[in-house]
Every structure is written in structure tokens, then in C-alpha cells.
Protein backbone atom coordinates (compact mmCIF):
# COMPACT_ATOMS: atom_id res chain seq x y z
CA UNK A 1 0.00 0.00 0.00
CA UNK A 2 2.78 2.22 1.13
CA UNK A 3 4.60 1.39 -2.41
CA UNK A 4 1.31 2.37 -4.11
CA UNK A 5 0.97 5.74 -2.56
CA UNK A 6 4.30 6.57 -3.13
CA UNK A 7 4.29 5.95 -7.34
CA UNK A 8 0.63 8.09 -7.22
CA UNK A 9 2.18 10.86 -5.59
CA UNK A 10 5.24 10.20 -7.83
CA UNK A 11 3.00 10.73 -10.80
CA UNK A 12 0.79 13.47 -9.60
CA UNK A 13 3.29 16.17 -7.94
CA UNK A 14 7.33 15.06 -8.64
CA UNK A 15 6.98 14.41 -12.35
CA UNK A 16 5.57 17.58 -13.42
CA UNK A 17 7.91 19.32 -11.65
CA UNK A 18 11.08 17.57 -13.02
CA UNK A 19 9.59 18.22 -16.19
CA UNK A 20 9.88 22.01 -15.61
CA UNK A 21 13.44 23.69 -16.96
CA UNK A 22 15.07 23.91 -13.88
CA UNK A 23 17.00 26.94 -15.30
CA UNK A 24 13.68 29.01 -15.76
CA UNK A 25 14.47 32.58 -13.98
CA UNK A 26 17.88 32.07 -14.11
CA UNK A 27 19.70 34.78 -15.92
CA UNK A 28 23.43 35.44 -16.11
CA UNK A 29 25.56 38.35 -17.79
CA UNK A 30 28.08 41.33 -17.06
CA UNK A 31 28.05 44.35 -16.15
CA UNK A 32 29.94 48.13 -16.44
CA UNK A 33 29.30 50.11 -13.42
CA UNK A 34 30.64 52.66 -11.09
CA UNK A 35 32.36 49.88 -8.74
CA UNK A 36 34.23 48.61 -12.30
CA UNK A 37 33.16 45.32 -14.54
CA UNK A 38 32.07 42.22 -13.69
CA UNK A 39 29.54 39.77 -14.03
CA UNK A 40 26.42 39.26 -12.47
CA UNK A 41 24.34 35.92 -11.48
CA UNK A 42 20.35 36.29 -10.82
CA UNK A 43 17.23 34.16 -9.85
CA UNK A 44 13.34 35.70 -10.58
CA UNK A 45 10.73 33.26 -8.52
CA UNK A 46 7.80 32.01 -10.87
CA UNK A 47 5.75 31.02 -8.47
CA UNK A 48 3.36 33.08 -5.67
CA UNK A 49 3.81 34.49 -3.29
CA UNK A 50 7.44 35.27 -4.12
CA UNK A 51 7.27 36.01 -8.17
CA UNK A 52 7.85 39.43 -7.34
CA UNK A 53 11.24 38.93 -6.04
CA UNK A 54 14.24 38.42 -7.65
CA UNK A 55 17.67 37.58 -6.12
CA UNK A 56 21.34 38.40 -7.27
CA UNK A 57 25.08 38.01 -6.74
CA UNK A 58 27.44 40.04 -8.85
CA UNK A 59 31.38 40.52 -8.91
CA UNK A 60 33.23 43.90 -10.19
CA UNK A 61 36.46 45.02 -10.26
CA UNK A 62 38.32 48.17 -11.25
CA UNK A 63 42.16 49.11 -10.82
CA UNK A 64 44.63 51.86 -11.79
CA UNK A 65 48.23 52.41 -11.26
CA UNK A 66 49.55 54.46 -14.38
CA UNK A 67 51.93 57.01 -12.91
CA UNK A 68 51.46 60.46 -13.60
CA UNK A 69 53.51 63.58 -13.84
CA UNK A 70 52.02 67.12 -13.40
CA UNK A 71 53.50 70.27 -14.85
CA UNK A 72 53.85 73.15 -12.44
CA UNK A 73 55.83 76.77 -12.90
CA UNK A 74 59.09 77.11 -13.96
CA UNK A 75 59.52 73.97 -15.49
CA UNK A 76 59.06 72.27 -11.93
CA UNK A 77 56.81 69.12 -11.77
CA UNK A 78 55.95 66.79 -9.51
CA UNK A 79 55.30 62.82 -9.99
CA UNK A 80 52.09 60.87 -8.23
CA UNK A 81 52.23 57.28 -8.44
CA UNK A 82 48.43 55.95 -7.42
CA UNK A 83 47.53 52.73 -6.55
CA UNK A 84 44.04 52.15 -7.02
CA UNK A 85 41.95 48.38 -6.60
CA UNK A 86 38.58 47.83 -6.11
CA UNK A 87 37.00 44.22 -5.62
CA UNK A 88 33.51 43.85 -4.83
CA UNK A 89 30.87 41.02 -4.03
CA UNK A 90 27.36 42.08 -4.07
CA UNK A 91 24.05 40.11 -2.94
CA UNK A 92 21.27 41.66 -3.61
CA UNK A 93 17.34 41.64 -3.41
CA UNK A 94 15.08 42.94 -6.30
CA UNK A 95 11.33 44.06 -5.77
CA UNK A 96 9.11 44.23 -8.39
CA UNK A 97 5.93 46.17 -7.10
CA UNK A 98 4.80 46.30 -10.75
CA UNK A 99 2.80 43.57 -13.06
CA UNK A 100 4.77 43.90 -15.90
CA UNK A 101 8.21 43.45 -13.62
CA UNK A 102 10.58 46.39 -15.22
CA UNK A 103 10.47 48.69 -12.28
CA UNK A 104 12.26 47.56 -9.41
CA UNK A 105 13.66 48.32 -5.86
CA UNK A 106 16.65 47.27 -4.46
CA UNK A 107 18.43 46.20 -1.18
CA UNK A 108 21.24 44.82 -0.31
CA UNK A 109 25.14 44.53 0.78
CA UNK A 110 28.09 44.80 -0.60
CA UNK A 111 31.44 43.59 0.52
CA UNK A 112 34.54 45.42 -0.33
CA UNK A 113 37.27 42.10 -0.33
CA UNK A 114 39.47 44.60 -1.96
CA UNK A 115 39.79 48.22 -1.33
CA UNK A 116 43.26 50.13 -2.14
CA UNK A 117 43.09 53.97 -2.56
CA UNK A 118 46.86 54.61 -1.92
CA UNK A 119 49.28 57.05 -3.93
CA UNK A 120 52.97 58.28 -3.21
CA UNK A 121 54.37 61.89 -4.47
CA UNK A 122 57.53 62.57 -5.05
CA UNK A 123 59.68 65.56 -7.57
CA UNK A 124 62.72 64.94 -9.24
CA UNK A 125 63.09 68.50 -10.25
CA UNK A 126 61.79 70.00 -6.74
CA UNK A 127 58.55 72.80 -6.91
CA UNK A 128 58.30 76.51 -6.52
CA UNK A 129 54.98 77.14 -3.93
CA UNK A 130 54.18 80.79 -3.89
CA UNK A 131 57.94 81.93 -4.16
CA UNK A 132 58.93 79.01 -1.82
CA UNK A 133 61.55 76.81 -3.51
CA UNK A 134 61.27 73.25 -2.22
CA UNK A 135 64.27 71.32 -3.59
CA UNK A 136 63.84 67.66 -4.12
CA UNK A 137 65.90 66.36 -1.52
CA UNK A 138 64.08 68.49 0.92
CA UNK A 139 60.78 67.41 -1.02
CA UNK A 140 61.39 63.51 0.28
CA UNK A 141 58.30 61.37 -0.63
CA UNK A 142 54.64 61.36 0.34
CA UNK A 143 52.79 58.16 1.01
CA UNK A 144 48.70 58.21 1.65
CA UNK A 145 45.73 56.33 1.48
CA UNK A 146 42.30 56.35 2.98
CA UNK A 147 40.07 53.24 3.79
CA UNK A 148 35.99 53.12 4.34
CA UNK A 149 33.89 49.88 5.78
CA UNK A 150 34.22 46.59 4.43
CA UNK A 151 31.27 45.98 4.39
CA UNK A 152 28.43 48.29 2.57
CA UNK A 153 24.40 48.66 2.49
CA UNK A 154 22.65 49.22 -0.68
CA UNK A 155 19.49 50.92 -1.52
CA UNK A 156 18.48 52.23 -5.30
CA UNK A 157 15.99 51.37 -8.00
CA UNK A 158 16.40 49.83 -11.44
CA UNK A 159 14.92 48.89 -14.46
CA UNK A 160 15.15 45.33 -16.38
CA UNK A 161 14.15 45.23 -20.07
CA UNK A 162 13.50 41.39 -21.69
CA UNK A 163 14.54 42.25 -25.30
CA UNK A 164 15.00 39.29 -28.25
CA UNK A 165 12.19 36.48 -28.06
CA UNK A 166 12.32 37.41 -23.88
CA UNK A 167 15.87 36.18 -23.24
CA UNK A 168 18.53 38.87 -23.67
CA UNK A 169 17.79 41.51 -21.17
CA UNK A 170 19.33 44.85 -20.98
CA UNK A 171 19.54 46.92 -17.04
CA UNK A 172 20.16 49.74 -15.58
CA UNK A 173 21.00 49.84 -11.74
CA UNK A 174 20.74 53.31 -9.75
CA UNK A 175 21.43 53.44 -6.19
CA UNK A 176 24.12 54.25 -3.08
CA UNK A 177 26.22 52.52 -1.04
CA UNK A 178 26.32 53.34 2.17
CA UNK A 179 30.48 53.03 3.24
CA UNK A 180 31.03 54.70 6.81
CA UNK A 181 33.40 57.68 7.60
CA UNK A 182 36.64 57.38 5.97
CA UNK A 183 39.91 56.77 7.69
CA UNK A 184 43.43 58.49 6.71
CA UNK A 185 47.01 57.16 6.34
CA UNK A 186 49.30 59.78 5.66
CA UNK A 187 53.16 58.76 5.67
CA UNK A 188 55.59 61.48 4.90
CA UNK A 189 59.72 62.61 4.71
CA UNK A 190 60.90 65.38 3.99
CA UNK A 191 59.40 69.18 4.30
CA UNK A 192 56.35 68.21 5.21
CA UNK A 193 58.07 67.19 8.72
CA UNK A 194 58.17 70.31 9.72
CA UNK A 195 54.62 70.96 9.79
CA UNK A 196 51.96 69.78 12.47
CA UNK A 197 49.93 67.83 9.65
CA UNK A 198 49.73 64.75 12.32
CA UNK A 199 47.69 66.92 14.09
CA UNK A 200 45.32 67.78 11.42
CA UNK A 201 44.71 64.41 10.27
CA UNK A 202 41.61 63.52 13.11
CA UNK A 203 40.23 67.11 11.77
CA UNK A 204 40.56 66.30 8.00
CA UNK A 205 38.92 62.92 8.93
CA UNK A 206 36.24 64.74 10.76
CA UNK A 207 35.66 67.41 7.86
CA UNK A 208 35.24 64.13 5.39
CA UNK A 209 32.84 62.25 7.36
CA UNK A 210 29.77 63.48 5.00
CA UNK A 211 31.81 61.47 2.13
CA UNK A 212 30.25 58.03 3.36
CA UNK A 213 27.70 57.59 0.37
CA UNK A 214 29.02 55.65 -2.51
CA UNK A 215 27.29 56.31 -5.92
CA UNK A 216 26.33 53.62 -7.50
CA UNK A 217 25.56 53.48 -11.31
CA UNK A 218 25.31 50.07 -13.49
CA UNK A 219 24.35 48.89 -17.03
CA UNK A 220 23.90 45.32 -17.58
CA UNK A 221 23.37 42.74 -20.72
CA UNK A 222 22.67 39.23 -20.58
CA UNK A 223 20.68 35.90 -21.22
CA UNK A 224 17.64 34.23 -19.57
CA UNK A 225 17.28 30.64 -19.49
């Protein structure tokens, strides 16, 4: 009897839904954004009371470190290295208070596995400030950086578009993330010794504090299964 119940049920409820694509919602693609390119993983539910959602996982990345030299008077210049690298991992959660499901808000977090905003100045040919003439020896070198959370809250809106026969999509992403006060690292040799800049590092920190939103912008293009 047991046997029997099990093959009915079998039949009736488990075999239809094998049948179903497995893959249906799932849509994958890349992205260009303000947080750099990357690619992008997403689940839509089909079925109430949770068709309205959507979830997603995404990956960017953006990085500089050209070095750049900047003309000043009298033929003086002086030379910034940066060093600039961005990873980030994003889950988020998409609303869709709409029927048609193009409108959307957004939560979420971010985590920043990868955050260096560092840069070193130096002069080879020393710099002439307001009739001051630093010489390059005196110059020395100037190390900095500043660091926000690690981790980030997100909150914007977007907009997904199903274009050819409802399985490449095109979206847009607009939103902030939400990255604490920043903190300062400021190494220095040189003239810069003589000041009382140490000092005025828990002020500049304190005059930054407003800088804690992170704009976010984001195009994406990609396939439904």
C-alpha cells in the first residue's frame, strides 16, 4: 500500500515538476558600473507568493596604477604614483511592485574584499609654492591612502528590459552605497616634517565624514534561461 501511494504521488506532484526547466528565472551576464566590470548571477521566482522577487550576486572590479607627472611653474613638476583596486561582491534583493516586472527596488550589501586607494608623491626637479623653492631632496616622498567599511548597504531602484524572443535583457542599476566615515594614512619625509599635519589628520577625517555615500551606477546585458 505504502509502495502504491508513493508511485501516485510520484505521478501526480514530482513528475511535473522535473519536467519544468530547472534553469527558468535564471539569468546570467556582465556588467559596467561605477564599482568597475564584472559579471552578475540572478534568480526571478515564478511562483506566488514570491514572483515578485528576484535575487542576485554580482562581482566587479576596477584598478589603476599608471603614474602620472604634473606640470607646475618654472619647469618644476611633480610625480604621483596611485595605486588604485577595487573588488567587490554584491548580494542583492530585487522588488518588483509592478505587473509587468521592469520597475524595481533594491536592497542589499556589498562587501569590499578589496579596497586600495593609496598614492605616493615625489619631484625629481623639486617645486616653486608661492615663491617658496622646495628642492627635491628636501621634497622627500609622500605616502597616503584612505580606507571606508568593508562591508556596505545598498538601496536604489532599477529597471530590467527582456529584449530578443524574452531572453537577452538589458539593465540599468541606480542606487548608493552606504560606506562609513573614511579613515586616513598619511606617511611622509621630507618638508612636510616640519609641519603639524599629524595633528590635522583627526580634523581632516572629521571634515570628510559626510563622504560616506558611494554612488552607485550600473548597465547590464545578458541571457535568460
Amino acid at each position: 500500500m505504502f509502495t502504491k501511494l508513493v508511485v501516485i504521488y510520484l505521478v501526480l506532484f514530482a513528475l511535473p515538476v522535473v519536467a519544468q526547466n530547472p534553469f527558468n528565472g535564471l539569468r546570467v551576464g556582465g556588467h559596467a558600473s561605477t564599482t568597475g566590470i564584472g559579471a552578475e548571477l540572478s534568480y526571478q521566482f515564478n511562483s506566488s507568493p514570491w514572483s515578485s522577487w528576484r535575487i542576485r550576486g554580482a562581482y566587479s572590479y576596477v584598478g589603476f596604477n599608471k603614474a602620472q607627472q604634473f606640470g607646475m611653474d618654472k619647469g618644476k613638476s611633480i610625480d604621483l604614483r596611485p595605486n588604485l583596486e577595487k573588488k567587490v561582491a554584491q548580494l542583492l534583493v530585487d522588488y518588483f511592485p509592478f505587473r509587468r516586472k521592469h520597475w524595481h527596488l533594491t536592497g542589499g550589501m556589498a562587501y569590499n574584499f578589496e579596497q586600495r586607494y593609496r598614492f605616493e608623491a615625489s619631484t625629481e626637479t623639486g617645486l616653486s609654492l608661492g615663491g617658496i623653492v622646495i628642492e627635491a631632496k628636501d621634497f622627500g616622498i609622500i605616502q597616503g591612502g584612505v580606507r571606508w567599511n568593508t562591508l556596505m548597504p545598498y538601496l536604489g531602484i532599477g529597471y530590467l528590459a527582456n529584449l530578443y524572443k524574452n531572453k537577452l535583457w538589458l539593465s540599468v542599476d541606480l542606487g548608493s552605497y552606504y560606506m562609513g566615515s573614511p579613515r586616513l594614512d598619511i606617511t611622509y619625509e621630507g618638508f612636510l616634517e616640519t609641519t603639524t599635519l599629524d595633528q590635522e589628520i583627526p580634523k581632516i577625517e572629521h571634515n570628510l565624514r559626510n563622504y560616506s555615500y558611494y554612488p552607485y551606477l550600473a548597465m547590464g546585458l545578458g541571457w535568460k534561461f
